[in-house]
C-alpha atoms as a PDB file:
ATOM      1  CA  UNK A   1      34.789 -40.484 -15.119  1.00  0.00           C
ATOM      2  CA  UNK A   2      34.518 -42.874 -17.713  1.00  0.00           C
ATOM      3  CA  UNK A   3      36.689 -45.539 -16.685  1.00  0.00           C
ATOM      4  CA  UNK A   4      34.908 -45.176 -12.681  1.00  0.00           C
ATOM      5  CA  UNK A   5      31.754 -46.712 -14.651  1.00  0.00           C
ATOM      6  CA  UNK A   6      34.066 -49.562 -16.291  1.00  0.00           C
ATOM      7  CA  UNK A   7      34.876 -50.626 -12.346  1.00  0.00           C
ATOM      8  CA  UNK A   8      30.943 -50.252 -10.987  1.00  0.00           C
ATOM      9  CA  UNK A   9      28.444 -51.441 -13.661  1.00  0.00           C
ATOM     10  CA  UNK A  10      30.476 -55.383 -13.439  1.00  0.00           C
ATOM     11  CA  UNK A  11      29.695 -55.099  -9.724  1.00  0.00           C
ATOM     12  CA  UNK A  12      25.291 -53.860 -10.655  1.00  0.00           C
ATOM     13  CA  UNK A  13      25.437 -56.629 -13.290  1.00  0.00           C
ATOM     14  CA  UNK A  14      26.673 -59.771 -11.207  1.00  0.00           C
ATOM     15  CA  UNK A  15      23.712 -58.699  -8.212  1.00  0.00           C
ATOM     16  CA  UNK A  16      21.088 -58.565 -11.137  1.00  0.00           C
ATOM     17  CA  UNK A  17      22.316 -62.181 -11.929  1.00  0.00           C
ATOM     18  CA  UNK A  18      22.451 -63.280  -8.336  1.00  0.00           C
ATOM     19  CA  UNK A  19      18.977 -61.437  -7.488  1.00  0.00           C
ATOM     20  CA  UNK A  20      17.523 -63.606 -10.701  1.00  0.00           C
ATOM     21  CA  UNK A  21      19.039 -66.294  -9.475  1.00  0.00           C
ATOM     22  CA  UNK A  22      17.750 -66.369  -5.431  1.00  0.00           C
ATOM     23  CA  UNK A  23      14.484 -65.713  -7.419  1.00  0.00           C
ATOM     24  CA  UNK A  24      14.770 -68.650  -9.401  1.00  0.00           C
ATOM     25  CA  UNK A  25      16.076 -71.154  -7.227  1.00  0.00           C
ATOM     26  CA  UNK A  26      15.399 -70.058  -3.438  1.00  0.00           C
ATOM     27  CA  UNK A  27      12.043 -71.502  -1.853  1.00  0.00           C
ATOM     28  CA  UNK A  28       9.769 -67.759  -1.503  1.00  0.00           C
ATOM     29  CA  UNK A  29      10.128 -68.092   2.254  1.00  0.00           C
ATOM     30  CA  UNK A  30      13.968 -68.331   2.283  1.00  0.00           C
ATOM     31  CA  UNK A  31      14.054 -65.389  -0.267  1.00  0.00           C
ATOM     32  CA  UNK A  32      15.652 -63.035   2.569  1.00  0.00           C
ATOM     33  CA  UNK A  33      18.135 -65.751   3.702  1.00  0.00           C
ATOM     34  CA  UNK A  34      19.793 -65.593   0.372  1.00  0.00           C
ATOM     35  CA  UNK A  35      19.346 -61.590  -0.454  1.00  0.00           C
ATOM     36  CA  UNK A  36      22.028 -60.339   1.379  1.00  0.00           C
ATOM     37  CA  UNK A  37      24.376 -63.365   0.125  1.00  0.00           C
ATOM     38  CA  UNK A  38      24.192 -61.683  -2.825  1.00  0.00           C
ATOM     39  CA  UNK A  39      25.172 -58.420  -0.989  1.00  0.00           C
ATOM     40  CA  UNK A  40      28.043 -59.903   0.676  1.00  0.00           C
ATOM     41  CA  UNK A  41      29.408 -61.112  -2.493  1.00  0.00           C
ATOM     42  CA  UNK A  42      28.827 -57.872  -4.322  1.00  0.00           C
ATOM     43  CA  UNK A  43      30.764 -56.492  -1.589  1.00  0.00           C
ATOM     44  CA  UNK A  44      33.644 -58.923  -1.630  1.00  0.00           C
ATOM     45  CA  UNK A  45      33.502 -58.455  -5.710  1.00  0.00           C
ATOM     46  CA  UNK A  46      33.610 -55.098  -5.285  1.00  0.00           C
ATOM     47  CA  UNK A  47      36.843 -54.479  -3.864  1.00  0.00           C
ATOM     48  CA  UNK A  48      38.327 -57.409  -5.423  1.00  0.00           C
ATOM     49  CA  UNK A  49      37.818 -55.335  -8.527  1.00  0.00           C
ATOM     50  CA  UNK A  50      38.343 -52.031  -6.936  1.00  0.00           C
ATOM     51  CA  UNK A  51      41.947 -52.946  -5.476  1.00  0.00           C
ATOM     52  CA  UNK A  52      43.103 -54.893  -9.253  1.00  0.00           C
ATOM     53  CA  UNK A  53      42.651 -51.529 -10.820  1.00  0.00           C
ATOM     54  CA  UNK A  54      45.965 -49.832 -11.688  1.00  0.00           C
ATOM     55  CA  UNK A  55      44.618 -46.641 -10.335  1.00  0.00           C
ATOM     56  CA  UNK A  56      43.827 -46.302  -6.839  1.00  0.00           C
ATOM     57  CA  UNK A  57      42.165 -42.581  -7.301  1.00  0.00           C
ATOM     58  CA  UNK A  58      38.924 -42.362  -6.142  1.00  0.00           C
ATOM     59  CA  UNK A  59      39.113 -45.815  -4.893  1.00  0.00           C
ATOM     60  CA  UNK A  60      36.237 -44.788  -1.748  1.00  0.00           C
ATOM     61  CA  UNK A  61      34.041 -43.034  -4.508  1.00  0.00           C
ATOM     62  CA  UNK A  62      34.075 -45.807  -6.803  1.00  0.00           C
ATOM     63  CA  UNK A  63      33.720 -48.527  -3.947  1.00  0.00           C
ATOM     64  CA  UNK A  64      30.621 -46.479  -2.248  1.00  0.00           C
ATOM     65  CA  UNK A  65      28.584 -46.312  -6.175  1.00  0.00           C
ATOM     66  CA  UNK A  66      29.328 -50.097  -6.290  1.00  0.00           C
ATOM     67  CA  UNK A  67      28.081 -51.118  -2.942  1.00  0.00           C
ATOM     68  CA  UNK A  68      24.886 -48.114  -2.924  1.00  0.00           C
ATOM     69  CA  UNK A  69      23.565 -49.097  -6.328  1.00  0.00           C
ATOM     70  CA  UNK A  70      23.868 -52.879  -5.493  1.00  0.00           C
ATOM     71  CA  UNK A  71      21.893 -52.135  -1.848  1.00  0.00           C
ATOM     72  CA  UNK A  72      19.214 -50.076  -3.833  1.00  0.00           C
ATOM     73  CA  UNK A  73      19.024 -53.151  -6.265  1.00  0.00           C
ATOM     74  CA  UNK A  74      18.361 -55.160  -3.786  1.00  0.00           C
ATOM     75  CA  UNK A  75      16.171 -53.345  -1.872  1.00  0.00           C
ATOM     76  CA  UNK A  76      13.589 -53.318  -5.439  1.00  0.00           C
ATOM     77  CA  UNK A  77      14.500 -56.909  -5.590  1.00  0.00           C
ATOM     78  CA  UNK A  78      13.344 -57.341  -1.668  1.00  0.00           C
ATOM     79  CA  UNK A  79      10.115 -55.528  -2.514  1.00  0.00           C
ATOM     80  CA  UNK A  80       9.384 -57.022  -5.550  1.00  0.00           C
ATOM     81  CA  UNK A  81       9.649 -60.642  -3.923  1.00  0.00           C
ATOM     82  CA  UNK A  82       7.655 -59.766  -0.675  1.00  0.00           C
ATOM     83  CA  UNK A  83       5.278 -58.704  -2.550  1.00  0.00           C
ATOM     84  CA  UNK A  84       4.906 -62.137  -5.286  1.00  0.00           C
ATOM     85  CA  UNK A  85       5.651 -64.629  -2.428  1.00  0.00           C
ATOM     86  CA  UNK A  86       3.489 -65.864  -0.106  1.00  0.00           C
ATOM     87  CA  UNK A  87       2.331 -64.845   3.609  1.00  0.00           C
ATOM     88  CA  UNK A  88       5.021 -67.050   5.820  1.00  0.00           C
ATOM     89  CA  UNK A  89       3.502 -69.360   8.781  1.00  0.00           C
END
């Protein structure tokens, strides 16, 4: 169990850096262009990491915590910048 957190928390910790950075550097209107950028590349990350692991037990398991916590990160991010960026049009 120990080592499955080793292989997920890399993939959490690279979508809080992209999420700061689409926060940082994205206009607020193109804030849900770049979002799921992030989630595509948390995805590819994922099983880039997944698939270099020695041990392929529990690959889906490990895989699935990767991509869900990164989706409910971004989905708090997605609030969050709704909510500080201004009304579009």
């Amino acid at each position: 169990m120990v080592g499955q957190w080793k292989s997920v928390v890399p993939v959490w910790i690279l979508g809080v850096v992209g999420i700061v950075l689409v926060a940082a550097l994205a206009a607020p209107g193109d804030y849900l262009d770049w979002l799921p950028v992030v989630l595509g590349a948390g995805v590819i990350v994922t099983f880039l990491i997944q698939l270099a692991l020695p041990r392929k037990t529990g690959f889906v398991g490990r895989a699935m915590l990767s991509v869900c916590g990164l989706v409910v990160l971004l989905a708090l991010a997605t609030a969050v910048l709704a909510a500080v960026s201004p009304p579009v049009g």
